[in-house]
PDB file of N, CA and C in Angstrom:
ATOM      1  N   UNK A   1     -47.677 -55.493  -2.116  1.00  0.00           N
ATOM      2  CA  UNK A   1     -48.271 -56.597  -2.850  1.00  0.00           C
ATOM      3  C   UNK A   1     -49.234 -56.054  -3.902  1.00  0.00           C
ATOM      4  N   UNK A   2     -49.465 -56.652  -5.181  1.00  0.00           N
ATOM      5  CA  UNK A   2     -50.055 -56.405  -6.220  1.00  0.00           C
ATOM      6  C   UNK A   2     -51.118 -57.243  -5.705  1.00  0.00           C
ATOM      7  N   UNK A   3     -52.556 -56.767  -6.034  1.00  0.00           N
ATOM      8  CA  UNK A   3     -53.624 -57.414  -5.856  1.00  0.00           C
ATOM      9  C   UNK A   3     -54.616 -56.975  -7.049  1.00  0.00           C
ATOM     10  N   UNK A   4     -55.099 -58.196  -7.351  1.00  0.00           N
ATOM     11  CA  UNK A   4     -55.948 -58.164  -8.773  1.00  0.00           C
ATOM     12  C   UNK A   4     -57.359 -58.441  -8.134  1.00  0.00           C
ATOM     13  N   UNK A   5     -58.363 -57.723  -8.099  1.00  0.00           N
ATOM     14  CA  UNK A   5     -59.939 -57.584  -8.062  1.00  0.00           C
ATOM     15  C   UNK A   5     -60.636 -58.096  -9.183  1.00  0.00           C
ATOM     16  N   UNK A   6     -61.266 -59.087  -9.107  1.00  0.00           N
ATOM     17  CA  UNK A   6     -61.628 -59.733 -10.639  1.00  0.00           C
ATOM     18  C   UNK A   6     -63.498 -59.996 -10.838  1.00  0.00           C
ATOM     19  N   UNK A   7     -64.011 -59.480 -11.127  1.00  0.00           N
ATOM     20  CA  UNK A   7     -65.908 -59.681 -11.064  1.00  0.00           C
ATOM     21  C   UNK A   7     -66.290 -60.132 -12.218  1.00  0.00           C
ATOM     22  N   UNK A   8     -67.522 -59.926 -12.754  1.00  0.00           N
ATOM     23  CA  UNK A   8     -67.850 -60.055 -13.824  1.00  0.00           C
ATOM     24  C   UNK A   8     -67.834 -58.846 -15.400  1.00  0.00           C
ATOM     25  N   UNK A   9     -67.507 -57.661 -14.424  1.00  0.00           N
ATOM     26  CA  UNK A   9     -67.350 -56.809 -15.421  1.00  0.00           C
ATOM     27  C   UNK A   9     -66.673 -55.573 -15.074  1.00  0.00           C
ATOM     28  N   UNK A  10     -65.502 -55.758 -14.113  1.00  0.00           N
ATOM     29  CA  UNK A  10     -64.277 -54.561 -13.648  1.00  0.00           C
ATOM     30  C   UNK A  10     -63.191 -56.086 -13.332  1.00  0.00           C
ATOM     31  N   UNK A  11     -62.152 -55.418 -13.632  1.00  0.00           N
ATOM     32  CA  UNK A  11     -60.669 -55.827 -12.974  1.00  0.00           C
ATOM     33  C   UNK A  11     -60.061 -54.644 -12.438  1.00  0.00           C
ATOM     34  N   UNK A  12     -59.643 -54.642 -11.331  1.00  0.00           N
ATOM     35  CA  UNK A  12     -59.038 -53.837 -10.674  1.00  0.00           C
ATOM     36  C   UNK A  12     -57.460 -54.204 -10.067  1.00  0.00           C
ATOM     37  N   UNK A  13     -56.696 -53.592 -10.406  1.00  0.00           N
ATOM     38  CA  UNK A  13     -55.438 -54.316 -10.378  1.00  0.00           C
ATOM     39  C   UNK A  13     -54.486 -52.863  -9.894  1.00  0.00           C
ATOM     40  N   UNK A  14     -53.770 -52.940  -8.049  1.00  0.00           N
ATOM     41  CA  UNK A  14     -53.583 -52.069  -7.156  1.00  0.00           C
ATOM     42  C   UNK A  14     -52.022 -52.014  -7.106  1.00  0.00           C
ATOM     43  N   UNK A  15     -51.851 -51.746  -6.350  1.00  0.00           N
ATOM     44  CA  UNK A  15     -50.539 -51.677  -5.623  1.00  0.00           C
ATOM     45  C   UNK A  15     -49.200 -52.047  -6.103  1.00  0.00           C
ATOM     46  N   UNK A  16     -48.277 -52.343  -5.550  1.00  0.00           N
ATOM     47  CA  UNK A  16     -46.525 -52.448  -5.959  1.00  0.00           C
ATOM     48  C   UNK A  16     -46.279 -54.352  -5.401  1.00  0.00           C
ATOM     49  N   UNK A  17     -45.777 -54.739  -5.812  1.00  0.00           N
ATOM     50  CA  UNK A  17     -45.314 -56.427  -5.780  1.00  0.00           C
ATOM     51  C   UNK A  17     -44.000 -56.184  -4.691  1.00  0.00           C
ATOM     52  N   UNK A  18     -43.633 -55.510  -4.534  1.00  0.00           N
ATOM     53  CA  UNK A  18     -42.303 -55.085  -3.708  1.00  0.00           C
ATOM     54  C   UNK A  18     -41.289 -55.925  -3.441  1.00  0.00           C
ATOM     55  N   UNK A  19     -41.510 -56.729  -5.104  1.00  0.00           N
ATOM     56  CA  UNK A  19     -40.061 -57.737  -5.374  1.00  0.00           C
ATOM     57  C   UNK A  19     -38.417 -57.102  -5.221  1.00  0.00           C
ATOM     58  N   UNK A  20     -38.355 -55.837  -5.303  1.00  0.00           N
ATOM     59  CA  UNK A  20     -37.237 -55.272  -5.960  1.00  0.00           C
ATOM     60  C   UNK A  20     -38.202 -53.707  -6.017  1.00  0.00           C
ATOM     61  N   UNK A  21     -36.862 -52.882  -5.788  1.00  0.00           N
ATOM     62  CA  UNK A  21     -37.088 -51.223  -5.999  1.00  0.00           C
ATOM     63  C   UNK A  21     -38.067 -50.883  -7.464  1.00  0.00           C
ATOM     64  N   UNK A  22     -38.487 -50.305  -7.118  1.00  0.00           N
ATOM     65  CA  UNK A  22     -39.430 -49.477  -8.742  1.00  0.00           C
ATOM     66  C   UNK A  22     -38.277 -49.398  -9.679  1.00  0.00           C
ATOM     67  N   UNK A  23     -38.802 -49.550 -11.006  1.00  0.00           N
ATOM     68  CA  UNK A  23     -38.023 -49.832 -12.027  1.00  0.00           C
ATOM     69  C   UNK A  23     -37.081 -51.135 -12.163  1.00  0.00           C
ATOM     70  N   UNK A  24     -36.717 -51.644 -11.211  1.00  0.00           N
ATOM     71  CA  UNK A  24     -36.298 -52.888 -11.033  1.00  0.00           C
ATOM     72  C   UNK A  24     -37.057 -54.096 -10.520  1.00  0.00           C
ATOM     73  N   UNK A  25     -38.373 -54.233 -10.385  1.00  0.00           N
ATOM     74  CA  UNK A  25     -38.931 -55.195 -10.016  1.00  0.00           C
ATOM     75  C   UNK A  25     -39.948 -55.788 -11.203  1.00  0.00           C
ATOM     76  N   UNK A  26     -39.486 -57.507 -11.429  1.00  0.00           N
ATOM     77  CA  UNK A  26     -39.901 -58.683 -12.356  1.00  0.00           C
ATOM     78  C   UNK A  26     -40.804 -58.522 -12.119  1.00  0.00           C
ATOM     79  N   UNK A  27     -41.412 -58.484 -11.376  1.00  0.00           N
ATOM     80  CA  UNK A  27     -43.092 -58.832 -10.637  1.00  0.00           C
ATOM     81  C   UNK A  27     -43.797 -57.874 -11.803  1.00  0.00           C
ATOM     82  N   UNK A  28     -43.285 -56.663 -11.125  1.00  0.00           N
ATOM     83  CA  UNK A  28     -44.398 -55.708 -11.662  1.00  0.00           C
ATOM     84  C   UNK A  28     -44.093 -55.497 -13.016  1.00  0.00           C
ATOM     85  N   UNK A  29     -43.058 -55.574 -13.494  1.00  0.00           N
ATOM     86  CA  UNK A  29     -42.898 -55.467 -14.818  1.00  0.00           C
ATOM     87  C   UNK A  29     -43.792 -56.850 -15.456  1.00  0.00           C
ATOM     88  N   UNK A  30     -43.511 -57.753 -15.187  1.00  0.00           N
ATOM     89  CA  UNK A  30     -44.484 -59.118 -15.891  1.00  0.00           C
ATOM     90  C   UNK A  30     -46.187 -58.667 -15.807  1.00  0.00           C
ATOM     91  N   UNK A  31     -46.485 -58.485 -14.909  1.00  0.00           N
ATOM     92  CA  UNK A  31     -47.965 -57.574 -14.312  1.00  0.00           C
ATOM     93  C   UNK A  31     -47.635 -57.054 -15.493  1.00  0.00           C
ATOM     94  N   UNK A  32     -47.822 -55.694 -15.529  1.00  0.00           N
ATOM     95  CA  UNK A  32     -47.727 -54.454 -16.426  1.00  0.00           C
ATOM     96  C   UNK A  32     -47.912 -55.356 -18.095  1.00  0.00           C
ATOM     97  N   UNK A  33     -46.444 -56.203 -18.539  1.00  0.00           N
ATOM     98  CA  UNK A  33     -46.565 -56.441 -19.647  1.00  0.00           C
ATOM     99  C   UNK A  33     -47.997 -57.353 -19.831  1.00  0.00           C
ATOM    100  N   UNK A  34     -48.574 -58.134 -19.060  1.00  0.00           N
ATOM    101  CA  UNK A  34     -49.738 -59.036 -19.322  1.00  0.00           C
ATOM    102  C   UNK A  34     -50.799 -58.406 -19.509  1.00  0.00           C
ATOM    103  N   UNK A  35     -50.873 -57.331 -18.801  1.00  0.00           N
ATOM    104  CA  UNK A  35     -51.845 -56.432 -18.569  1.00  0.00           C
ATOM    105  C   UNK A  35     -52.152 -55.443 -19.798  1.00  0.00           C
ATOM    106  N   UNK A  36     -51.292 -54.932 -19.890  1.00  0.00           N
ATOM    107  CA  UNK A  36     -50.848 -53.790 -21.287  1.00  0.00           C
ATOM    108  C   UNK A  36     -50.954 -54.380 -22.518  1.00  0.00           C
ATOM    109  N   UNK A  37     -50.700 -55.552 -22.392  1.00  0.00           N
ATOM    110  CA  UNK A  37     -50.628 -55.827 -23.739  1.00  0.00           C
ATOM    111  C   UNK A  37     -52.376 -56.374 -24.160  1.00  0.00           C
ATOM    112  N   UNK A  38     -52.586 -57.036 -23.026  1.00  0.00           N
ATOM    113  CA  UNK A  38     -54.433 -57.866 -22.579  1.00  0.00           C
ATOM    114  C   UNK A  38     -54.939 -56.347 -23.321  1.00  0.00           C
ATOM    115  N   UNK A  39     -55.110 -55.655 -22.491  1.00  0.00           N
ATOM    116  CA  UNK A  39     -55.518 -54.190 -22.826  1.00  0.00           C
ATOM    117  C   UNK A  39     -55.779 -53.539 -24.875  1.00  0.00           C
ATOM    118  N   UNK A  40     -54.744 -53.705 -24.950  1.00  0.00           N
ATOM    119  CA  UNK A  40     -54.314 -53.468 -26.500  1.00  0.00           C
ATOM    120  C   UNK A  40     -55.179 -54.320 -27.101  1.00  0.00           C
ATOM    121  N   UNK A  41     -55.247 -55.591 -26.929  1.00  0.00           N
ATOM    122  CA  UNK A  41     -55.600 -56.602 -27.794  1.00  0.00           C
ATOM    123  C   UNK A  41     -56.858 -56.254 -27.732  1.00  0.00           C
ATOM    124  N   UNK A  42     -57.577 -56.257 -26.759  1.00  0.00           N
ATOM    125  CA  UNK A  42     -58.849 -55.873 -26.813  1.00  0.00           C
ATOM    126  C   UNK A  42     -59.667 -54.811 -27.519  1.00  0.00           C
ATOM    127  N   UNK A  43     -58.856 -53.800 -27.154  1.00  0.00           N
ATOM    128  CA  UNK A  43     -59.079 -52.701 -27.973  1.00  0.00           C
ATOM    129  C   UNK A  43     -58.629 -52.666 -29.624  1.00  0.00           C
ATOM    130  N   UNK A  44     -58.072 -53.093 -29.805  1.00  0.00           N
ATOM    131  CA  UNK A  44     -57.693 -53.439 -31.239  1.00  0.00           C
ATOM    132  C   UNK A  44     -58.382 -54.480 -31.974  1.00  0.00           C
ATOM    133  N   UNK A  45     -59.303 -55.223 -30.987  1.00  0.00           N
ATOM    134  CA  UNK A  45     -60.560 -56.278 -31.888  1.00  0.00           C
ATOM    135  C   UNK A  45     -61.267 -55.390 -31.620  1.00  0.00           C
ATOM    136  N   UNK A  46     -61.922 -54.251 -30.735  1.00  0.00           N
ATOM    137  CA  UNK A  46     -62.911 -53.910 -30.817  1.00  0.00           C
ATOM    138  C   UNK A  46     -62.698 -52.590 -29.796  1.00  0.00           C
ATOM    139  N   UNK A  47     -63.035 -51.279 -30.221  1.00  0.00           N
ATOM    140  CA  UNK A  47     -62.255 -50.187 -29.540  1.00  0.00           C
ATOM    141  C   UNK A  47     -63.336 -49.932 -28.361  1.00  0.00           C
ATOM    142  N   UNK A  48     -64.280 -50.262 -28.798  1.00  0.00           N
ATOM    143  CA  UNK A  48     -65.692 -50.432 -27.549  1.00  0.00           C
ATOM    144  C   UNK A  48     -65.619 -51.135 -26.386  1.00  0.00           C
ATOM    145  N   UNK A  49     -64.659 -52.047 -26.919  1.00  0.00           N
ATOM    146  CA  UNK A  49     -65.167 -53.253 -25.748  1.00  0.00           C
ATOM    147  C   UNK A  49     -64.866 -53.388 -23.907  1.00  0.00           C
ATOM    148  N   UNK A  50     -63.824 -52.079 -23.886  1.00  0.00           N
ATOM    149  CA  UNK A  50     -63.751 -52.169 -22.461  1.00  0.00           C
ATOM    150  C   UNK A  50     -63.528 -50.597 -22.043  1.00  0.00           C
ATOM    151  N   UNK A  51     -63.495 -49.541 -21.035  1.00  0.00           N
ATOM    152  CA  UNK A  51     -62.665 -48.434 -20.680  1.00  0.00           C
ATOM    153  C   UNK A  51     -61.471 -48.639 -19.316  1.00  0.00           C
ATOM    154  N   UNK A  52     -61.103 -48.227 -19.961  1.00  0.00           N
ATOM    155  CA  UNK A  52     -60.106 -48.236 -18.606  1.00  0.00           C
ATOM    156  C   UNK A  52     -59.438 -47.031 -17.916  1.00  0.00           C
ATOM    157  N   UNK A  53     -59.102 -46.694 -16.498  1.00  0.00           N
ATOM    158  CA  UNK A  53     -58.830 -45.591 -16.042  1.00  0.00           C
ATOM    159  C   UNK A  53     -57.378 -46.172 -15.384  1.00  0.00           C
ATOM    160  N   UNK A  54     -56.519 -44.927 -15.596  1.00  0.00           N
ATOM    161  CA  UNK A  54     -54.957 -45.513 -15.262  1.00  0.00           C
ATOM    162  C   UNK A  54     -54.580 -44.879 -14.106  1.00  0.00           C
ATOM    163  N   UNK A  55     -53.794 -44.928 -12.639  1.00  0.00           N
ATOM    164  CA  UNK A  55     -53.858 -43.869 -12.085  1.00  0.00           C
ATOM    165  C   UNK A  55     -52.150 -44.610 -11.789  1.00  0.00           C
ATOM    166  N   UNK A  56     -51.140 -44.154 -10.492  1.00  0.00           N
ATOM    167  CA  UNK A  56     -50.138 -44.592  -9.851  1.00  0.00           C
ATOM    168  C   UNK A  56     -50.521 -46.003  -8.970  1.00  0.00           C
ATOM    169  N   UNK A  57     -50.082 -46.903  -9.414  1.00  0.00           N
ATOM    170  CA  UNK A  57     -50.255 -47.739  -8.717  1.00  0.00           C
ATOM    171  C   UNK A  57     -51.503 -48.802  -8.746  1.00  0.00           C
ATOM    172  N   UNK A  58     -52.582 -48.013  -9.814  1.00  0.00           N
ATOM    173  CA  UNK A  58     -53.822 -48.743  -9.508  1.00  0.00           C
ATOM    174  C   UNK A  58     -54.385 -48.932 -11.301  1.00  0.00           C
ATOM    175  N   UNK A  59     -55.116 -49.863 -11.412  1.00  0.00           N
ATOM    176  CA  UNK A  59     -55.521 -49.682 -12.957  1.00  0.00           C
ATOM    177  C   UNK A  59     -56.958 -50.267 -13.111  1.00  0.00           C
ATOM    178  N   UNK A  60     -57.841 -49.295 -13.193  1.00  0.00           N
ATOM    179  CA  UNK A  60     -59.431 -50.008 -13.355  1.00  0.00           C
ATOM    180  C   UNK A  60     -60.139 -50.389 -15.235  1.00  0.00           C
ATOM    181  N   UNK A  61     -60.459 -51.828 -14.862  1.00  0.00           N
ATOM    182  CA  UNK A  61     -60.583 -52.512 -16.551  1.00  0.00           C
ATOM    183  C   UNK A  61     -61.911 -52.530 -16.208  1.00  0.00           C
ATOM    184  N   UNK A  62     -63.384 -51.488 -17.211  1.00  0.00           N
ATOM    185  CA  UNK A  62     -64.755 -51.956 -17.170  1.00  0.00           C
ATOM    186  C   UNK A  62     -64.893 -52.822 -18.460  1.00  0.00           C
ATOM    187  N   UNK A  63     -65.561 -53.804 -18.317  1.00  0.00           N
ATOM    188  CA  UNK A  63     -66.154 -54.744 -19.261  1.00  0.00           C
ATOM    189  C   UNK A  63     -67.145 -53.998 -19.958  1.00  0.00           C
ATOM    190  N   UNK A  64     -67.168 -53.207 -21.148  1.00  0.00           N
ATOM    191  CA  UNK A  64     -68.686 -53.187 -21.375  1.00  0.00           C
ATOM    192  C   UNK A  64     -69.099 -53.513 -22.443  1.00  0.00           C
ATOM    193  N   UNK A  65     -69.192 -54.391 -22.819  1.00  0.00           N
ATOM    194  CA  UNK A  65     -69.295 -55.298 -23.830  1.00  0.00           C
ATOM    195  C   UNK A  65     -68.859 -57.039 -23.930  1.00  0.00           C
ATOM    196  N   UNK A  66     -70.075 -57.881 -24.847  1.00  0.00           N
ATOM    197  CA  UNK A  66     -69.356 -59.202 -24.601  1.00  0.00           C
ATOM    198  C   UNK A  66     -68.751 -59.989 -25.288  1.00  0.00           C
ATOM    199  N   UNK A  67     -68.097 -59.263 -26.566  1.00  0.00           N
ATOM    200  CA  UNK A  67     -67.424 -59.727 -27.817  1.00  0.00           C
ATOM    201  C   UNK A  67     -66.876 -60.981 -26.968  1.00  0.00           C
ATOM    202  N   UNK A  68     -66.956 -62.642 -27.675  1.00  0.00           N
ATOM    203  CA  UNK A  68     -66.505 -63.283 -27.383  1.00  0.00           C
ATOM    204  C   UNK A  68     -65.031 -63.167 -27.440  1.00  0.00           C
ATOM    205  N   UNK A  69     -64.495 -62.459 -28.460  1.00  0.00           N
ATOM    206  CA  UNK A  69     -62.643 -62.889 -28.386  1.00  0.00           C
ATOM    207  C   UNK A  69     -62.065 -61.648 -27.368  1.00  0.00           C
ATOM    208  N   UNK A  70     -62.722 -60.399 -27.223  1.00  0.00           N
ATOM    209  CA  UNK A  70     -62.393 -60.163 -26.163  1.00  0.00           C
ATOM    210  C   UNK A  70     -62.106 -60.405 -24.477  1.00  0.00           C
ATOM    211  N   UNK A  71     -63.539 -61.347 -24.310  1.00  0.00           N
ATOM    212  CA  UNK A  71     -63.668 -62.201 -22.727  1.00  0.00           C
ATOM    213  C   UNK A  71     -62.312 -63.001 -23.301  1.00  0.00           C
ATOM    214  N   UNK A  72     -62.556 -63.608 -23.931  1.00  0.00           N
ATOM    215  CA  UNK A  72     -61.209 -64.870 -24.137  1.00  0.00           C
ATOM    216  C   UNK A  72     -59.663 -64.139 -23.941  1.00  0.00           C
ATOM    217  N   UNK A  73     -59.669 -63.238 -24.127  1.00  0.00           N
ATOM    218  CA  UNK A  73     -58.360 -62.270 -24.078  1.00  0.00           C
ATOM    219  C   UNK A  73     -57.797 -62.170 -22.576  1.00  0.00           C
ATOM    220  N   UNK A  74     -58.907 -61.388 -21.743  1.00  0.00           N
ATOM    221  CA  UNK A  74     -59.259 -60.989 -20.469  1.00  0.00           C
ATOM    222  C   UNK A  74     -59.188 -62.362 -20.045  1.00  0.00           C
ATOM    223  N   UNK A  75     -59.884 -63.290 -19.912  1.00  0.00           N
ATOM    224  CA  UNK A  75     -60.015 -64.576 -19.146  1.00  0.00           C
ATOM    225  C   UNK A  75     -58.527 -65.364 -19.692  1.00  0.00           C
ATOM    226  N   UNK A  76     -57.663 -65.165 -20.396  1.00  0.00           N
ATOM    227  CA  UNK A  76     -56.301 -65.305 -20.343  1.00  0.00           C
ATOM    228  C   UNK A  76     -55.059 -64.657 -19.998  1.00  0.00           C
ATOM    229  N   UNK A  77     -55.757 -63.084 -19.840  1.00  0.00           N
ATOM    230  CA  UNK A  77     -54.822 -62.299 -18.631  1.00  0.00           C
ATOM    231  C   UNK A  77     -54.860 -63.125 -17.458  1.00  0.00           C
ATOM    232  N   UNK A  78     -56.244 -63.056 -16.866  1.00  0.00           N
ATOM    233  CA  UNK A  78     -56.175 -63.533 -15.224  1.00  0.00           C
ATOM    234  C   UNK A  78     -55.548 -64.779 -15.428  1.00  0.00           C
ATOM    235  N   UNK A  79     -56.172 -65.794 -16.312  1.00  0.00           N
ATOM    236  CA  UNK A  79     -54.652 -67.419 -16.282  1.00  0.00           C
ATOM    237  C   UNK A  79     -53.067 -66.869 -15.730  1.00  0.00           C
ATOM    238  N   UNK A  80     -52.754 -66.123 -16.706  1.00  0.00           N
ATOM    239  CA  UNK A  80     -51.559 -65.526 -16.862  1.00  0.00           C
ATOM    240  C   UNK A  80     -51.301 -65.070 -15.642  1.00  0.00           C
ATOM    241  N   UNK A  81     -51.813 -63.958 -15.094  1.00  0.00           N
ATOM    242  CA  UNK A  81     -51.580 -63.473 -13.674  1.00  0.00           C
ATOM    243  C   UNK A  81     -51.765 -64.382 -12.365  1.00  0.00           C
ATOM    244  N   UNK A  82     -52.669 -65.451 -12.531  1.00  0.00           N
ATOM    245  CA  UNK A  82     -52.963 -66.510 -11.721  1.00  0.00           C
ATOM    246  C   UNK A  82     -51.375 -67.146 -12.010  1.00  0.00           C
ATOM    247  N   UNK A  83     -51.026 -67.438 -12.561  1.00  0.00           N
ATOM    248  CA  UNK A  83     -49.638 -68.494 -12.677  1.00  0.00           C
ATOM    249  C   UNK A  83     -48.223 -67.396 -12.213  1.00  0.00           C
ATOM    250  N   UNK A  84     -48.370 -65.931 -12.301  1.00  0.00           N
ATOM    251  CA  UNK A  84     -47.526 -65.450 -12.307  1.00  0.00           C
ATOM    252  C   UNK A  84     -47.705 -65.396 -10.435  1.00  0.00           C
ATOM    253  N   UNK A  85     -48.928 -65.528 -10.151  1.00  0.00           N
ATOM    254  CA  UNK A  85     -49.450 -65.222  -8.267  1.00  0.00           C
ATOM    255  C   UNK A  85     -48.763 -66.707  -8.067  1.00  0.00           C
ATOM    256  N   UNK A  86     -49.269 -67.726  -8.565  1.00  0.00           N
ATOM    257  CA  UNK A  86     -48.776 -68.992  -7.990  1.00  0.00           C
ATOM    258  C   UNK A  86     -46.844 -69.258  -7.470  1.00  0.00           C
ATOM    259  N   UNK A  87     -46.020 -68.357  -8.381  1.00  0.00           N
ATOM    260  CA  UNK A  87     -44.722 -68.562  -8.577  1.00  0.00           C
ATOM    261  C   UNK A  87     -44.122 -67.397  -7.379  1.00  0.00           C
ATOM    262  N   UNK A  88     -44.848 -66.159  -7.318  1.00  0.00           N
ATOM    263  CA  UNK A  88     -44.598 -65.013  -5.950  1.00  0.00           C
ATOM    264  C   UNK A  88     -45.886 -65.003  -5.632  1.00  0.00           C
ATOM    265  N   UNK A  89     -46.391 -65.657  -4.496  1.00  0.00           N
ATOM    266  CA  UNK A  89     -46.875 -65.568  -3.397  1.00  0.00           C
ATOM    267  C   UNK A  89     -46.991 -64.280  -2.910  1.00  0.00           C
ATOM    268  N   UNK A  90     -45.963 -63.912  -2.567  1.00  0.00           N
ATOM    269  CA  UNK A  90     -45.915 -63.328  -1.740  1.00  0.00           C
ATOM    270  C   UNK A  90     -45.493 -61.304  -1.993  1.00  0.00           C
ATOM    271  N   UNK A  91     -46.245 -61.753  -3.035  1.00  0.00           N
ATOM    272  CA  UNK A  91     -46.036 -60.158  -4.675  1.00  0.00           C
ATOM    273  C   UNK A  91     -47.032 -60.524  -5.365  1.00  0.00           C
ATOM    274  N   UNK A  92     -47.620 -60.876  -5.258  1.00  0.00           N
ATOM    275  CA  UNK A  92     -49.761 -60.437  -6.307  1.00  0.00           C
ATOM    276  C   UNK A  92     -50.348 -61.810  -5.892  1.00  0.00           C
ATOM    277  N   UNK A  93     -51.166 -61.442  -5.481  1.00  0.00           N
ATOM    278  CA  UNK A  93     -52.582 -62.044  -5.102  1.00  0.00           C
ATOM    279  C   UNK A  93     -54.059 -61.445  -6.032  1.00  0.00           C
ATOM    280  N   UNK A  94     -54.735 -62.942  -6.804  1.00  0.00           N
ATOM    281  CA  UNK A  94     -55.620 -62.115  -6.938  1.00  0.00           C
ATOM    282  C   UNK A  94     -57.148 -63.000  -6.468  1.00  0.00           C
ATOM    283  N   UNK A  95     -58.050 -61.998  -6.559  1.00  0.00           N
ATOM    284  CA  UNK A  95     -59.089 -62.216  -5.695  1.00  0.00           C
ATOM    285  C   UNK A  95     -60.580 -62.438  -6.688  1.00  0.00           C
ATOM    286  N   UNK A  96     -61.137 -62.962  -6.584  1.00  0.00           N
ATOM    287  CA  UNK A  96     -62.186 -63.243  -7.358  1.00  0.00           C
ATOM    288  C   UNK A  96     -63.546 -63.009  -6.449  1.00  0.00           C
ATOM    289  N   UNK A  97     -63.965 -62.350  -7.156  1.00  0.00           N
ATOM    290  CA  UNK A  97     -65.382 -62.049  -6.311  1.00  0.00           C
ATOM    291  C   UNK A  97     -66.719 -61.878  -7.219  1.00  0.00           C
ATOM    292  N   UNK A  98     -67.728 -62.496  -6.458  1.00  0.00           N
ATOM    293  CA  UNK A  98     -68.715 -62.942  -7.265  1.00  0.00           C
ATOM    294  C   UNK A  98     -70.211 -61.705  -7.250  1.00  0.00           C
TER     295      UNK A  98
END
């Protein structure tokens, strides 16, 4: 299961959706593209505005900065990933913590 860690200033986004074998699984490919692309955008309004560390399986997003169109970017990944959790259950969950 893909699980998304969401605070006020890290997203942490883990594991495999285990819809389908690696390289063949919707899940994680939809993940990945929302994510990757969230990523880009941000950095391309503003190359400051977040770091991120990539590893197998795991991907850590720091906030450090509060450019409004960046939050708006980010706070429409998680929509995005929230609707993609609502449709597989049971392949990404994400978690909000305060």
């Amino acid at each position: 299961m893909i699980k998304v860690y969401v605070n006020n200033n890290k997203i942490i986004i883990t594991g495999h959706a285990m819809y389908d074998d690696y390289g063949k699984d919707i899940v994680c490919a939809a993940v990945s593209s929302i994510v990757i692309t969230s990523v880009n955008a941000c950095l391309k309004l503003d190359k400051n505005s977040l770091v991120y560390k990539e590893q197998k399986d795991l991907l850590a997003i720091d906030i450090v900065c509060n450019n409004k169109n960046v939050l708006l970017i980010l706070e429409n990944m998680i929509q995005m990933l929230e609707e993609l959790a609502e449709t597989y259950k049971k392949n990404i969950q994400i978690i909000k913590e305060d």
